[in-house]
Protein backbone atom coordinates (compact mmCIF):
# COMPACT_ATOMS: atom_id res chain seq x y z
CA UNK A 1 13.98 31.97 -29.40
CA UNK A 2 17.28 31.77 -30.72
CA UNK A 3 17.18 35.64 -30.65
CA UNK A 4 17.17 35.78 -27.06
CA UNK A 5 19.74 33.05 -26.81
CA UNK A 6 17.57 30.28 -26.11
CA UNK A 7 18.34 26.90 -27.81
CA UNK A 8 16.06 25.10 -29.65
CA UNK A 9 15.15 21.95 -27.95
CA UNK A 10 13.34 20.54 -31.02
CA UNK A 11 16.97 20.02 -31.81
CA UNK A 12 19.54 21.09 -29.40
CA UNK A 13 20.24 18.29 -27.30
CA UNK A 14 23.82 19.04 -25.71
CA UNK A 15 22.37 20.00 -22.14
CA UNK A 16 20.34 17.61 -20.04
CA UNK A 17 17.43 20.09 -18.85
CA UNK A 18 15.50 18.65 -15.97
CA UNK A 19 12.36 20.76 -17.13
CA UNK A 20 12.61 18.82 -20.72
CA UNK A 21 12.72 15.25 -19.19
CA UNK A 22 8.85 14.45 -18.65
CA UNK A 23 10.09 11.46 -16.87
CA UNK A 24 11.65 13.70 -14.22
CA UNK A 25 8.81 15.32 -13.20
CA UNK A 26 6.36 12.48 -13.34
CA UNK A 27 8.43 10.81 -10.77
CA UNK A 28 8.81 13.88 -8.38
CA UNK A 29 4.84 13.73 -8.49
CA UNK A 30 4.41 9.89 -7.93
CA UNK A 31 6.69 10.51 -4.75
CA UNK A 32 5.31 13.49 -3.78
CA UNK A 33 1.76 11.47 -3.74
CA UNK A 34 3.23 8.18 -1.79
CA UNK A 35 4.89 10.65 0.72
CA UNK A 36 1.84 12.12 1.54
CA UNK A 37 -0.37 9.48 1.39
CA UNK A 38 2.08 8.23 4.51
CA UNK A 39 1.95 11.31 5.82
CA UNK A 40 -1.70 11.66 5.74
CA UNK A 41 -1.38 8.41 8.02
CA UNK A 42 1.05 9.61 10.36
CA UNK A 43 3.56 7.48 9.61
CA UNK A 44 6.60 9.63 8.22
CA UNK A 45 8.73 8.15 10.36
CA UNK A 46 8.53 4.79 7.94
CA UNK A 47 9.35 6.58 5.06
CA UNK A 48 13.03 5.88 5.71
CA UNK A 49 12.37 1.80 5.12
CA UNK A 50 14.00 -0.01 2.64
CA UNK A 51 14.66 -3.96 1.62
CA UNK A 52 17.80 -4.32 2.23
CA UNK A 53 19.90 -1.13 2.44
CA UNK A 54 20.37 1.74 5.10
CA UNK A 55 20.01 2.15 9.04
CA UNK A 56 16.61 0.63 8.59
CA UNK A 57 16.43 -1.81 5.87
CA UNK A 58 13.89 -5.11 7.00
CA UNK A 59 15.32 -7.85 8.82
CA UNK A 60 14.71 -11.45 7.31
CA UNK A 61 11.47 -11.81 9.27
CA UNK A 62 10.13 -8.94 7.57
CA UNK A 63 10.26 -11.29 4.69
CA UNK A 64 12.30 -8.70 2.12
CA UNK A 65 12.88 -11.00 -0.33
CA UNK A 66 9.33 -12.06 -0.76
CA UNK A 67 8.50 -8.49 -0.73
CA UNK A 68 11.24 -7.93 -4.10
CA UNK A 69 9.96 -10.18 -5.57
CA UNK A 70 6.99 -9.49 -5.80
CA UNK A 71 7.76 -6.13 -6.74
CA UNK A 72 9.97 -7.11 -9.54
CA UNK A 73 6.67 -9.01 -11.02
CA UNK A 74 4.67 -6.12 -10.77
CA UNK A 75 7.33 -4.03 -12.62
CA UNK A 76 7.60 -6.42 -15.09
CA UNK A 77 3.69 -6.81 -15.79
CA UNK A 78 3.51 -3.20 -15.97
CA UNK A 79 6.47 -3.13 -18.67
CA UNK A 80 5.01 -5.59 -20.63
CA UNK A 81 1.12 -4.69 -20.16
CA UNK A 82 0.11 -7.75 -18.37
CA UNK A 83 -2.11 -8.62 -15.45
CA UNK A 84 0.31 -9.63 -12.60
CA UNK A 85 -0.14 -12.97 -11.89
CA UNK A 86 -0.14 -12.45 -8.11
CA UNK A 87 -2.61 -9.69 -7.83
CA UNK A 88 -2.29 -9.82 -3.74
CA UNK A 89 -0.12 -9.78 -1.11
CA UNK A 90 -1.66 -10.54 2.37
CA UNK A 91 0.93 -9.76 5.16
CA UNK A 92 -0.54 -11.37 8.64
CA UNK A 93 1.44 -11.28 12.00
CA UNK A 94 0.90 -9.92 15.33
CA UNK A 95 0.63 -6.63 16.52
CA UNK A 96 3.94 -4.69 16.48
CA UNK A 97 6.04 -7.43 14.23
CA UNK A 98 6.99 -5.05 11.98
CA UNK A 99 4.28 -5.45 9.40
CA UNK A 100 3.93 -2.02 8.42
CA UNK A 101 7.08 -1.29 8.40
CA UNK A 102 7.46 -4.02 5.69
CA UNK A 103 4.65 -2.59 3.70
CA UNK A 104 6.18 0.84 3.45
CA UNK A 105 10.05 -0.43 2.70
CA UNK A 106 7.40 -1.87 -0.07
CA UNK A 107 6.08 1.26 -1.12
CA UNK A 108 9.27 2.96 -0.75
CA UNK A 109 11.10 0.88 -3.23
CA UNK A 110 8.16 0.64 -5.48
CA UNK A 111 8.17 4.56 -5.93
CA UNK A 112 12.07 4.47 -6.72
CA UNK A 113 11.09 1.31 -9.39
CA UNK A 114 8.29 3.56 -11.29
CA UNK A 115 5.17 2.20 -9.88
CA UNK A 116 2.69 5.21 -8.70
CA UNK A 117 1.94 4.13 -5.12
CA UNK A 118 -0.71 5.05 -2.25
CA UNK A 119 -0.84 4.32 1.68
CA UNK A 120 -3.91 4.17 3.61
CA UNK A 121 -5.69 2.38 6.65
CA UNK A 122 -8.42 0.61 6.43
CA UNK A 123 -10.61 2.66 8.64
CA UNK A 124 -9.28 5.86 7.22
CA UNK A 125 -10.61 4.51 3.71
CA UNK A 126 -14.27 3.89 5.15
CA UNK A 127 -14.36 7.37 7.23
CA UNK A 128 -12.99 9.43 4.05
CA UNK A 129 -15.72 7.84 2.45
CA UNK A 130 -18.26 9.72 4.50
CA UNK A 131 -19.27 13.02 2.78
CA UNK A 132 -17.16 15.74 4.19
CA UNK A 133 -15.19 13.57 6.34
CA UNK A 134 -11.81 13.31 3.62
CA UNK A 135 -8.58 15.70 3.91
CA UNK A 136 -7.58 18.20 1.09
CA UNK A 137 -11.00 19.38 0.51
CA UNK A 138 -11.53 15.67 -1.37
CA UNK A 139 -14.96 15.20 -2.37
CA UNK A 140 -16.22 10.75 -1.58
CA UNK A 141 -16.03 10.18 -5.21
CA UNK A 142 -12.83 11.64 -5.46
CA UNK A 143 -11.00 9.36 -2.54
CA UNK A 144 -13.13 6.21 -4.11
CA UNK A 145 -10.94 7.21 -7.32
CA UNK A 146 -7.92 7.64 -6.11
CA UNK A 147 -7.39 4.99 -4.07
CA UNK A 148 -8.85 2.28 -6.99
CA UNK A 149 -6.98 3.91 -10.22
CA UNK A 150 -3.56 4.01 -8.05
CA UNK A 151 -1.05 1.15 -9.92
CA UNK A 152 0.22 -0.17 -6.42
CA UNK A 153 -2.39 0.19 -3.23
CA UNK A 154 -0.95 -0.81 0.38
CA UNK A 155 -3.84 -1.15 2.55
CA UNK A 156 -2.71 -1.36 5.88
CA UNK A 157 -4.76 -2.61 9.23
CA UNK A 158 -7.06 -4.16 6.99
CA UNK A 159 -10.28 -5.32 9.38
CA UNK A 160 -8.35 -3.71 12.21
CA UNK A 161 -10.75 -1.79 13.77
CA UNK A 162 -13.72 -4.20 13.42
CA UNK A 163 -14.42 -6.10 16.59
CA UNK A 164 -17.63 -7.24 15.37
CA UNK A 165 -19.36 -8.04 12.30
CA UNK A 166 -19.00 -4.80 9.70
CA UNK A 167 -21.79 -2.68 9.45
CA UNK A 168 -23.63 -2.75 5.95
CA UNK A 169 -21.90 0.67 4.89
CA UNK A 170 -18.19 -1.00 5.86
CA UNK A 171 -18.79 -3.73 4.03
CA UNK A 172 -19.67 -2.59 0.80
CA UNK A 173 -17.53 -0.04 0.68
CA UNK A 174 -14.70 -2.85 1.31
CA UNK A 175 -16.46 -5.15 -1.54
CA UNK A 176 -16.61 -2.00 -3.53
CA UNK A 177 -12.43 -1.32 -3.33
CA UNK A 178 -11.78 -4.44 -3.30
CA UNK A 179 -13.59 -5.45 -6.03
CA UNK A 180 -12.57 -2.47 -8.50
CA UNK A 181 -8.78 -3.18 -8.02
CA UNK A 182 -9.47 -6.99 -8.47
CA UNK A 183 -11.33 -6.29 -11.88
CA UNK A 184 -9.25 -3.71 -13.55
CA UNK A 185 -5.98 -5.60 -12.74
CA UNK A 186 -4.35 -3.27 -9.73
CA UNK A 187 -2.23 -4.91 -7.26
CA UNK A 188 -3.11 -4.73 -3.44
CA UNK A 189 -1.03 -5.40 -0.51
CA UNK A 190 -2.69 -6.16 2.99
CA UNK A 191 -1.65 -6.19 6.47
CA UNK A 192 -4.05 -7.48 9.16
CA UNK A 193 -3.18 -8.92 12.64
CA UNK A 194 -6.15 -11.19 11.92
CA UNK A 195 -6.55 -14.67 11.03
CA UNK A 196 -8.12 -15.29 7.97
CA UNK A 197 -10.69 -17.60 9.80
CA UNK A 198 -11.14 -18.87 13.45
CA UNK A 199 -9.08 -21.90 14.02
CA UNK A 200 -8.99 -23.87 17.23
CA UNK A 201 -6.03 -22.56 17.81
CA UNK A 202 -7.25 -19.11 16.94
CA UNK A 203 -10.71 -18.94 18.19
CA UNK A 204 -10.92 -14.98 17.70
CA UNK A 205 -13.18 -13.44 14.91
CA UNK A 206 -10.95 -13.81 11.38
CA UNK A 207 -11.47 -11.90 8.44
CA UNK A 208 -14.38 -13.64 7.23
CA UNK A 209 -16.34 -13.58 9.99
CA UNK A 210 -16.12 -9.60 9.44
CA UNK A 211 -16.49 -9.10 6.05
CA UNK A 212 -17.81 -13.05 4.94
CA UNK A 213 -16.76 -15.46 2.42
CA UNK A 214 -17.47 -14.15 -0.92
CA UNK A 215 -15.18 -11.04 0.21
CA UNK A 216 -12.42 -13.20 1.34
CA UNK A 217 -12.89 -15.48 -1.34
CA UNK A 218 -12.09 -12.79 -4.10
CA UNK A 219 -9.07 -12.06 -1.93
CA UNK A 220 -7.56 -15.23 -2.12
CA UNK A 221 -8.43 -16.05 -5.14
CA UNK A 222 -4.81 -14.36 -6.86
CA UNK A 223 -3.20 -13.89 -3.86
CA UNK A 224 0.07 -14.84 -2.33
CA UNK A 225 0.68 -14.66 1.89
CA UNK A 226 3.73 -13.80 3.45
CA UNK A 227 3.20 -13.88 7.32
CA UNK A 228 5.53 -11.44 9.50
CA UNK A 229 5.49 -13.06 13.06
CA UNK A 230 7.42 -12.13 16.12
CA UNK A 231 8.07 -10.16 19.24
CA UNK A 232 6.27 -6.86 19.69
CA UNK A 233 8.97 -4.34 18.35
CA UNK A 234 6.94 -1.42 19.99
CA UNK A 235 6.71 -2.81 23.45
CA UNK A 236 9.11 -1.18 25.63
CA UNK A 237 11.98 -3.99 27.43
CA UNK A 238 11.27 -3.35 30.58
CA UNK A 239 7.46 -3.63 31.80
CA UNK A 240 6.26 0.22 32.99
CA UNK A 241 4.74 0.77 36.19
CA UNK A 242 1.96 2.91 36.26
């Protein structure tokens, strides 16, 4: 190699080649992955979310500081090998509060802190799970594995879609997920505009009533919420006539 000027890089060391770095291209592919996982969702225009920095860093509703926090113990249980000991974040609110938006400033600066991350709806989990139903020529298995081995998993519309009781197929594919991240120790974040359970001052179908207690029970069980509430951010100012 040295022939064809070439340097050695078993022990020249003077240039900083990119290509020599592992660590350089190992994080080009973890964002790679979380950009198209929010891609996949259609929701590239959240890519540009952060905590607290740039034309749309979260506002102090969007609960930022919960959000870096939690982060920072996730990075720290990875560094040191341990189970986090808030495996869960639930995120409740109403529709358009800005709930995703939190998530993805989330997954955003969890990419940048060396976390590999994935997005995905709820609903988008359970129809990829069909056979032939997944982008990218992904075979059922294949999505079931990605989407439990990933270190950092932001579910987002969790239950969304579910007006009634979850069909036998929705649920345990739900348990399933659920269930494998739980066990092996991956963190989860969840947004939902549902209660947890009816209340009288909530008397619509919660969580539970969907997927039932043992479900929700494993969800609480290492789990921290940080409720997003306020105005709909989507709803245009001015009522439209038509």
């Amino acid at each position: 190699m040295s022939q064809l000027d070439v340097p050695d890089r078993r022990t020249d060391r003077s240039q900083n080649d990119v290509w020599d770095d592992i660590a350089v291209p190992k994080a080009r592919a973890r964002r790679l992955a979380w950009v198209r996982s929010v891609e996949d969702a259609a929701h590239q225009e959240y890519l540009g979310f952060r905590f607290f920095t740039g034309p749309l860093k979260l506002d102090e509703n969007q609960k930022p500081n919960t959000l870096r926090n939690w982060l920072d113990s996730l990075v720290e249980a990875k560094r040191s090998g341990n189970r986090p000991a808030t495996l869960n974040m639930i995120i409740p609110g109403n529709i358009g509060s800005g709930k995703t938006a939190g998530v993805c400033a989330l997954g955003n600066e969890a990419v940048l802190a060396g976390l590999d991350v994935l997005f995905l709806g709820h609903a988008t989990y359970l129809t990829w799970r069909r056979p032939d139903s997944a982008p990218h020529n992904m075979k059922a298995w294949e999505v079931r594995k990605k989407f439990v081995t990933c270190e950092l998993l932001i579910l987002d519309e969790f239950c969304g879609e579910m007006d009634t009781a979850a069909t036998e197929f929705a649920r345990r594919e739900t348990i399933d997920l659920i269930d494998a991240r739980i066990s092996s120790g991956r963190p989860t974040a969840y947004t939902t505009n549902l209660r947890s359970r009816r209340t009288p001052d909530s008397p619509g179908l919660g969580v539970v009533d969907i997927l039932g207690e043992r479900l929700l029970s494993r969800l609480e069980s290492s789990a921290h919420v940080a409720r997003i509430m306020g105005a709909d951010r989507r709803k245009p100012a001015k009522p439209l006539d038509w």
